[in-house]
C-alpha atoms as a PDB file:
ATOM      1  CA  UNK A   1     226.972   9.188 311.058  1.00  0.00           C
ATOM      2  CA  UNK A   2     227.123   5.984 312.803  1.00  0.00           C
ATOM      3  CA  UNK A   3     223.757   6.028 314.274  1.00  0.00           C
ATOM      4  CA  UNK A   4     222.460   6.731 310.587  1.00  0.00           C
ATOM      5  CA  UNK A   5     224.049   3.908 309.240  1.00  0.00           C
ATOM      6  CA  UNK A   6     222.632   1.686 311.802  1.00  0.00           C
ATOM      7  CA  UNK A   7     219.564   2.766 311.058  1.00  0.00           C
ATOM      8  CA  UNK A   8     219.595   2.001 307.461  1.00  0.00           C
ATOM      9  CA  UNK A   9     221.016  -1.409 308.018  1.00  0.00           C
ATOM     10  CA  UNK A  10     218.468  -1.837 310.567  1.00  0.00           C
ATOM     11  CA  UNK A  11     215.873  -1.152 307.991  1.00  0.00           C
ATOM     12  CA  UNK A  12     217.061  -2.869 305.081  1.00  0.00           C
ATOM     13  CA  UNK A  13     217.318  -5.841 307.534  1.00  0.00           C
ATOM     14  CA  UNK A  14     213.681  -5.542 308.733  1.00  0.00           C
ATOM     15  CA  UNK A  15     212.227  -4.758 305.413  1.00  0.00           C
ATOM     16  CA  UNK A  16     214.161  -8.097 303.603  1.00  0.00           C
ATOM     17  CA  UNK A  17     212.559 -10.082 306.020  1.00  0.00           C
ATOM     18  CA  UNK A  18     208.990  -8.378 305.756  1.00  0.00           C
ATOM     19  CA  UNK A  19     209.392  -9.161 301.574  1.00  0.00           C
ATOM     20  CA  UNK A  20     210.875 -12.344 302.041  1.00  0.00           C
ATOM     21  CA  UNK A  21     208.062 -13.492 304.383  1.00  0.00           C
ATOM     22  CA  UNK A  22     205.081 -11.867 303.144  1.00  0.00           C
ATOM     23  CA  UNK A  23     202.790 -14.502 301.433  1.00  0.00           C
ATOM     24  CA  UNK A  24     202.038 -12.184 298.257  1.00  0.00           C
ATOM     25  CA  UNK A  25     205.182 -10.324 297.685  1.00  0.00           C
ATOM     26  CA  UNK A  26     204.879  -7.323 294.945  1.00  0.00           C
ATOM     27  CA  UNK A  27     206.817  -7.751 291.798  1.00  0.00           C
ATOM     28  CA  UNK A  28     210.209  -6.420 291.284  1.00  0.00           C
ATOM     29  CA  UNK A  29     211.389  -4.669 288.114  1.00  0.00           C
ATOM     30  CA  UNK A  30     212.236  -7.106 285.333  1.00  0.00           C
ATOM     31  CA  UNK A  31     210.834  -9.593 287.448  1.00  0.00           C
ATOM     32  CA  UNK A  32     214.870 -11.236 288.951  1.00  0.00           C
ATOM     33  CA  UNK A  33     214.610 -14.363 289.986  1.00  0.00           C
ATOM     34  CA  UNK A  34     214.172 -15.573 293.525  1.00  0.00           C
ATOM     35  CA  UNK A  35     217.510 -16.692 294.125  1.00  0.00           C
ATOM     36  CA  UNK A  36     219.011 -13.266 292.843  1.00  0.00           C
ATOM     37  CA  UNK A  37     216.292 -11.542 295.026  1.00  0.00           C
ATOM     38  CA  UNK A  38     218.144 -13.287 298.158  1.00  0.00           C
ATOM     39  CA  UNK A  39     222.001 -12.418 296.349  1.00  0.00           C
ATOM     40  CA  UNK A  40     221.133  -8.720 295.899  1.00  0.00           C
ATOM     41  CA  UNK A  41     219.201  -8.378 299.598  1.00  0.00           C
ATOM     42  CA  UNK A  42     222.265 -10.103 301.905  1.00  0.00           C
ATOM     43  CA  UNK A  43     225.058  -8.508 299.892  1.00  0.00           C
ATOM     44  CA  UNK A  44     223.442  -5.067 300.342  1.00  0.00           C
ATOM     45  CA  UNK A  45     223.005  -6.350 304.262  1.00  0.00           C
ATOM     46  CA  UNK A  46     226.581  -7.573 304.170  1.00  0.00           C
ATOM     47  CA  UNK A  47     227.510  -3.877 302.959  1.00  0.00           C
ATOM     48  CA  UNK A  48     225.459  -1.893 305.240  1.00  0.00           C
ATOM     49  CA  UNK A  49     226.494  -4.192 308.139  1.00  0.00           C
ATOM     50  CA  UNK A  50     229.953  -3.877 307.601  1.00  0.00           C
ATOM     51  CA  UNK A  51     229.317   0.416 307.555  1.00  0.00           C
ATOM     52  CA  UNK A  52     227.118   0.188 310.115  1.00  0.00           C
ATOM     53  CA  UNK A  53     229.683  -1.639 312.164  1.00  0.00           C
ATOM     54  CA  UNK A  54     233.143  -0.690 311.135  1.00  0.00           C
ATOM     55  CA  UNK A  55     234.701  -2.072 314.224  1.00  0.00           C
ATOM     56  CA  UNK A  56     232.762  -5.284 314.139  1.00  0.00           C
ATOM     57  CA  UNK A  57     234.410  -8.615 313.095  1.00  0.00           C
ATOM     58  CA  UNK A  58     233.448  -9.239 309.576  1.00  0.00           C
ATOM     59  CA  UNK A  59     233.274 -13.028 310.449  1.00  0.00           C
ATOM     60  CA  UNK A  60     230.852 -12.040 313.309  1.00  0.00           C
ATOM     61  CA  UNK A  61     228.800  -9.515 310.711  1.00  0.00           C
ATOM     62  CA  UNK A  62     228.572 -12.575 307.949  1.00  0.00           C
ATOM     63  CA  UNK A  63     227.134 -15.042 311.009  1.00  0.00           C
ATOM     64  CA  UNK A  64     224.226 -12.864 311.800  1.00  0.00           C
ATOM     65  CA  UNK A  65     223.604 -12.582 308.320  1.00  0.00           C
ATOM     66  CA  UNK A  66     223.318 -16.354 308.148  1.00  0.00           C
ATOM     67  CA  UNK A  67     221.354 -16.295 310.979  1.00  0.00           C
ATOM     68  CA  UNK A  68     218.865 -13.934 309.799  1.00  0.00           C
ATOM     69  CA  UNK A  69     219.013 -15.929 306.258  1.00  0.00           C
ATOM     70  CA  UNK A  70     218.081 -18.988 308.299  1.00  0.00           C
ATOM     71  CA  UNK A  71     215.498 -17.116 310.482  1.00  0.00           C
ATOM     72  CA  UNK A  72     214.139 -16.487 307.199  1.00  0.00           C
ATOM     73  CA  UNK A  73     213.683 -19.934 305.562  1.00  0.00           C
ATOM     74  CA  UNK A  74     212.296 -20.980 309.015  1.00  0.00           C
ATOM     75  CA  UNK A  75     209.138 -18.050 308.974  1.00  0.00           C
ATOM     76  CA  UNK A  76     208.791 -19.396 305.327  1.00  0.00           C
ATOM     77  CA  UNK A  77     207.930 -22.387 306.377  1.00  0.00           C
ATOM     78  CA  UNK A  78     205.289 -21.544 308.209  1.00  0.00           C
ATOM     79  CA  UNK A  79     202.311 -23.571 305.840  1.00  0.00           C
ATOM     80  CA  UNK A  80     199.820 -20.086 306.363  1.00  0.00           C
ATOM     81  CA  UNK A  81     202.196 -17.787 304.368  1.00  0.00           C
ATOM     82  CA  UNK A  82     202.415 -20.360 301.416  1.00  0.00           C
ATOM     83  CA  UNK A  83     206.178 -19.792 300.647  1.00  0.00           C
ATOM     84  CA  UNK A  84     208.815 -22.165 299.938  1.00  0.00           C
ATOM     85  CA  UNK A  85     211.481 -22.530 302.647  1.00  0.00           C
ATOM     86  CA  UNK A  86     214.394 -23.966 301.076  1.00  0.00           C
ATOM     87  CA  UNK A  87     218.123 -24.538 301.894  1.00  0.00           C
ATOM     88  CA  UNK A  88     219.541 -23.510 298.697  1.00  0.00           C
ATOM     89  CA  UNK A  89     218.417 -19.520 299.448  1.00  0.00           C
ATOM     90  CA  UNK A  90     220.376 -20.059 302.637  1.00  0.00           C
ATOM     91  CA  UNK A  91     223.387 -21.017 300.751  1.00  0.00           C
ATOM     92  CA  UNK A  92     222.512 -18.319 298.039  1.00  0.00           C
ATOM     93  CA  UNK A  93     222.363 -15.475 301.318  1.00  0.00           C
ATOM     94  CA  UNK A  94     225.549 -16.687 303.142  1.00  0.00           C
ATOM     95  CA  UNK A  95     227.469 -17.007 299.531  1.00  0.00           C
ATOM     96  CA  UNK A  96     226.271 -13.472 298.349  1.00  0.00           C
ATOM     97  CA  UNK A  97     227.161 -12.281 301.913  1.00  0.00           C
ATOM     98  CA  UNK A  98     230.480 -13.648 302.254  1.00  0.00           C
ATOM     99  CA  UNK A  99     231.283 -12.507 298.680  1.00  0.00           C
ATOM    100  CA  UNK A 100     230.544  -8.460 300.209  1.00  0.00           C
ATOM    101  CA  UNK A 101     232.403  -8.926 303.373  1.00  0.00           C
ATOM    102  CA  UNK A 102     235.688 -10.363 301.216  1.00  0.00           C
ATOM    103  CA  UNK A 103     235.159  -7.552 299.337  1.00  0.00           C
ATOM    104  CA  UNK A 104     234.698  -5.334 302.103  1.00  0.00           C
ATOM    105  CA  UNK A 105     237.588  -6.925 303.749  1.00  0.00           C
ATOM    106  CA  UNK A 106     239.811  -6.448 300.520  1.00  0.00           C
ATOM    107  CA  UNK A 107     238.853  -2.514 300.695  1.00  0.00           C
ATOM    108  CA  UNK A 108     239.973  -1.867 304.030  1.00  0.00           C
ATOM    109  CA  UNK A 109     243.186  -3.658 303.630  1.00  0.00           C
ATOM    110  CA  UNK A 110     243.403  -1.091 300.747  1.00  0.00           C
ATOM    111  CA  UNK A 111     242.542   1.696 302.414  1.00  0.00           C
ATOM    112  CA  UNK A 112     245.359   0.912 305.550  1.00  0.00           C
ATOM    113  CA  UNK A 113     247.958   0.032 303.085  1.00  0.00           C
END
């Protein structure tokens, strides 16, 4: 179950980054915005991570996140792929992140309680 997880996380992680880089991204449904594009994509991550890892530290799940949010805005930057790298969708990835894994966070306490 584990490995499947992983896998999914894995993929949702690698296909976010494929969308978020490619130079002509398709349209989305009801056309969201690009900063909720970036709040749906890492709290989805942040949820998957955090089943994908259920022994991991949350704090350690939420910095890779950031890191891959910032690995991001860097490829976007790249002039060829005509995107806009800027530092308000890395605050919009680690806020929608850190919102899951307090959530997440709050749902295990639950669930040991």
């Amino acid at each position: 179950m584990q490995r499947r997880a992983r896998a999914i996380f894995y993929s949702a992680a690698v296909f976010t980054f494929v969308m978020a880089t490619l130079p002509q991204p398709p349209t989305l449904p009801g056309t969201p915005s690009d900063k909720v594009q970036h709040i749906l994509a890492f709290a989805t991550l942040a949820v998957l991570g955090a089943f994908a890892y259920p022994k991991a530290s949350l704090l350690r799940i939420w910095l890779w996140l950031l890191a891959l949010g910032a690995a991001i805005e860097l490829a976007q930057a790249i002039p060829i792929l005509h995107r806009d790298s800027e530092l308000a969708d890395l605050l919009a990835d680690g806020a929608a992140a850190l919102v899951a894994i307090l959530g997440v966070a709050w749902l295990r306490r639950r669930r040991r309680e």
